[in-house]
C-alpha atoms as a PDB file:
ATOM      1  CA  UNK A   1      -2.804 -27.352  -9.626  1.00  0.00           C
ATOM      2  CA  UNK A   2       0.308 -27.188  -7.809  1.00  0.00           C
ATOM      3  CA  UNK A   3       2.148 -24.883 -10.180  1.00  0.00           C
ATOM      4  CA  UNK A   4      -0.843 -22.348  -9.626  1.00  0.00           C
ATOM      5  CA  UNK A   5      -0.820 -22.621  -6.080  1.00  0.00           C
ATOM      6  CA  UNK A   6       3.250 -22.051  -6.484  1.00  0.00           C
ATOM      7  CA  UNK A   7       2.695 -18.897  -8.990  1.00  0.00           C
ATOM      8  CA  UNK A   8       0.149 -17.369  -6.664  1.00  0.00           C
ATOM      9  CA  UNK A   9       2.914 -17.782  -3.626  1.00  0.00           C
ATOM     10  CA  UNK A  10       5.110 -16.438  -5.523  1.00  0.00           C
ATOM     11  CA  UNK A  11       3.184 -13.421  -6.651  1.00  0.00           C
ATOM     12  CA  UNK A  12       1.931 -12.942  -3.187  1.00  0.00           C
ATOM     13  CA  UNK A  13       5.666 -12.654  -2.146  1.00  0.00           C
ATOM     14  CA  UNK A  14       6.862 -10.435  -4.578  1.00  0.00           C
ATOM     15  CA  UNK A  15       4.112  -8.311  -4.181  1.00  0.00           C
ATOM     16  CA  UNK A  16       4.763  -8.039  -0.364  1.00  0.00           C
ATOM     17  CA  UNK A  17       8.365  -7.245  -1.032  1.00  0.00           C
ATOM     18  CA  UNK A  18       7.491  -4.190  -3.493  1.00  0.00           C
ATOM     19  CA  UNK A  19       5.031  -2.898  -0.684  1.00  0.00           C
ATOM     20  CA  UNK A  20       7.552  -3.229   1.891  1.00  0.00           C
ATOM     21  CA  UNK A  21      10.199  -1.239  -0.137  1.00  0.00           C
ATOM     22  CA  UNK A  22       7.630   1.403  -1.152  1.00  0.00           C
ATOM     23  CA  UNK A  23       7.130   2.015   2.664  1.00  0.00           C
ATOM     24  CA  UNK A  24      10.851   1.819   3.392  1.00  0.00           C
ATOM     25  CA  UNK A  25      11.081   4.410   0.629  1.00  0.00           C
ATOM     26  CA  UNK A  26       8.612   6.627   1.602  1.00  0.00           C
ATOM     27  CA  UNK A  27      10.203   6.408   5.503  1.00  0.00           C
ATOM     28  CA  UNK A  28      13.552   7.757   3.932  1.00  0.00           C
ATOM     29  CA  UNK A  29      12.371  10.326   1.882  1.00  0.00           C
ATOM     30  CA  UNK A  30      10.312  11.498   5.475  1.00  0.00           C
ATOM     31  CA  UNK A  31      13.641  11.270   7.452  1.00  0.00           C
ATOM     32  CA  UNK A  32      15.422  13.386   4.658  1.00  0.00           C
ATOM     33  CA  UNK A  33      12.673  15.823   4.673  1.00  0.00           C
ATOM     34  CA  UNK A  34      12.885  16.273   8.146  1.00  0.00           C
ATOM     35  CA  UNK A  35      16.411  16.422   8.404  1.00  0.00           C
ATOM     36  CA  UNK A  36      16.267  19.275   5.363  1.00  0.00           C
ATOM     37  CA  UNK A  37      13.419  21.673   7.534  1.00  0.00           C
ATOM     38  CA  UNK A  38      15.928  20.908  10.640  1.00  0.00           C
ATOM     39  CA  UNK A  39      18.903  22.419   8.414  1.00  0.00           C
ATOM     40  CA  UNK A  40      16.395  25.450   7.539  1.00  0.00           C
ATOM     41  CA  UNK A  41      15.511  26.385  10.854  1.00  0.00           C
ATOM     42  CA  UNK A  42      18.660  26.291  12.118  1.00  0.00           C
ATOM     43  CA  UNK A  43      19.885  28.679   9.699  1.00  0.00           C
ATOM     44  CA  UNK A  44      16.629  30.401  10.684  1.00  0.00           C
ATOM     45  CA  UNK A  45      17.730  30.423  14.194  1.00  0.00           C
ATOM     46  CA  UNK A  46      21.083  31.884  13.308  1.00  0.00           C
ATOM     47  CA  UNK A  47      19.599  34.828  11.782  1.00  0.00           C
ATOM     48  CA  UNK A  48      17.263  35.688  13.963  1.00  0.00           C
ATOM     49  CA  UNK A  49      17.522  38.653  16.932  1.00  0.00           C
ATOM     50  CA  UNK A  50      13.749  38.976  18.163  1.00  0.00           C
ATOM     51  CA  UNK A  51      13.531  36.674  21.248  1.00  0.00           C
ATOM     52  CA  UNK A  52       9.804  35.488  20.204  1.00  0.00           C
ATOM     53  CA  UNK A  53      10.782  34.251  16.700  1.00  0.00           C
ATOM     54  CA  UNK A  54      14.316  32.622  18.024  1.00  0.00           C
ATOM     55  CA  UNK A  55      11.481  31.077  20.854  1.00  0.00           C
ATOM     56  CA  UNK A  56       9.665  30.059  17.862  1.00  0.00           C
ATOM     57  CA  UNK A  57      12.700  28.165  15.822  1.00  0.00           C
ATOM     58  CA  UNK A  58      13.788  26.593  18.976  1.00  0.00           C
ATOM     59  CA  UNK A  59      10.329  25.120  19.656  1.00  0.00           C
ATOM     60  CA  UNK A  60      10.326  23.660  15.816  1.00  0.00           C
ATOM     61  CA  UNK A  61      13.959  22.110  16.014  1.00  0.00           C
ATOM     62  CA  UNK A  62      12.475  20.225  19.023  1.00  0.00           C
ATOM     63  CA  UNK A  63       9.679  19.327  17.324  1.00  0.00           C
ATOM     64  CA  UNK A  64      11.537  18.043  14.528  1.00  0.00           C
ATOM     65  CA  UNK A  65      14.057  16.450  16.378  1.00  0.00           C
ATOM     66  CA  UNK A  66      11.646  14.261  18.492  1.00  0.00           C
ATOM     67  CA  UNK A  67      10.042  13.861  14.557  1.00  0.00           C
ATOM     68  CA  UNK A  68      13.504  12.729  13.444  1.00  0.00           C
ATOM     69  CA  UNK A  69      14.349  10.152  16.620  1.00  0.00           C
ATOM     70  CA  UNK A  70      10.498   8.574  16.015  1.00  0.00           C
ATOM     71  CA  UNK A  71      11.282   8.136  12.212  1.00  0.00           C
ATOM     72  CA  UNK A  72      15.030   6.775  12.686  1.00  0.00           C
ATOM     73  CA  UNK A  73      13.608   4.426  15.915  1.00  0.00           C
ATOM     74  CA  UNK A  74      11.021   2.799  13.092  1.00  0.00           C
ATOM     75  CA  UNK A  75      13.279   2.410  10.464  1.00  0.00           C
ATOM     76  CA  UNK A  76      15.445   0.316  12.486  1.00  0.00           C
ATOM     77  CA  UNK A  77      12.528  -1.939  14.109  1.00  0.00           C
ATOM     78  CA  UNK A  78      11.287  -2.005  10.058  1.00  0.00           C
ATOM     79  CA  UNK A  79      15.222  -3.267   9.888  1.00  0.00           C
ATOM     80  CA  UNK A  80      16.207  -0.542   6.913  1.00  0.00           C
ATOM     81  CA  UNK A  81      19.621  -0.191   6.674  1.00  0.00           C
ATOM     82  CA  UNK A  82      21.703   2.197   5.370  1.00  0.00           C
ATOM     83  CA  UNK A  83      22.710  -0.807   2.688  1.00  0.00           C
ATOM     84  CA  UNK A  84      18.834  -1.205   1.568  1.00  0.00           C
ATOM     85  CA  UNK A  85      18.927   2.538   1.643  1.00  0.00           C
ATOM     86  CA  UNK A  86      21.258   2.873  -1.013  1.00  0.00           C
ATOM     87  CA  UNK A  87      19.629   0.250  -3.093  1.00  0.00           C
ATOM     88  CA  UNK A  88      15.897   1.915  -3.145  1.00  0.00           C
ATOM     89  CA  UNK A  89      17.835   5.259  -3.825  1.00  0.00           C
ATOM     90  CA  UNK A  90      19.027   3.359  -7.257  1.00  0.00           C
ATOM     91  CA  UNK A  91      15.365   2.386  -7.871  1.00  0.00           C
END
């Protein structure tokens, strides 16, 4: 009985691990999407000489921006580091 009870722990922990580095994952590949549409609209910006549409790019950079500083804030209370990073990249 006590080697079930020690299996099912053991399951339950693994299991919690690979749901926890699914979500720390899936917050990466958010902050890397949001850093990619900042480097777009940026370039947008550059390009840009009517005053509504460079209105409109700087509007979306601070949207993204306060997107960015909310994703980066969780991943460090989640505690992902750059060095777990790297590992779920491998993954």
């Amino acid at each position: 009985m006590e080697s079930v009870i020690a299996g099912f722990l053991e399951t339950a922990v693994h299991l919690r691990r690979v749901v926890e580095e699914d979500a720390h994952a899936q917050l990466l590949g958010e902050i890397e999407s949001v850093k990619t549409r900042l480097d777009c609209v940026s370039a947008r910006f550059d390009q840009q000489s009517d005053p509504d549409l460079l209105e409109e790019c700087i509007y979306e950079m601070q949207a993204l921006t306060a997107r960015y500083r909310y994703l980066t804030r969780e991943a460090r209370r989640q505690g992902v580091t750059k060095h777990l990073a790297a590992s779920l990249q491998r993954l």
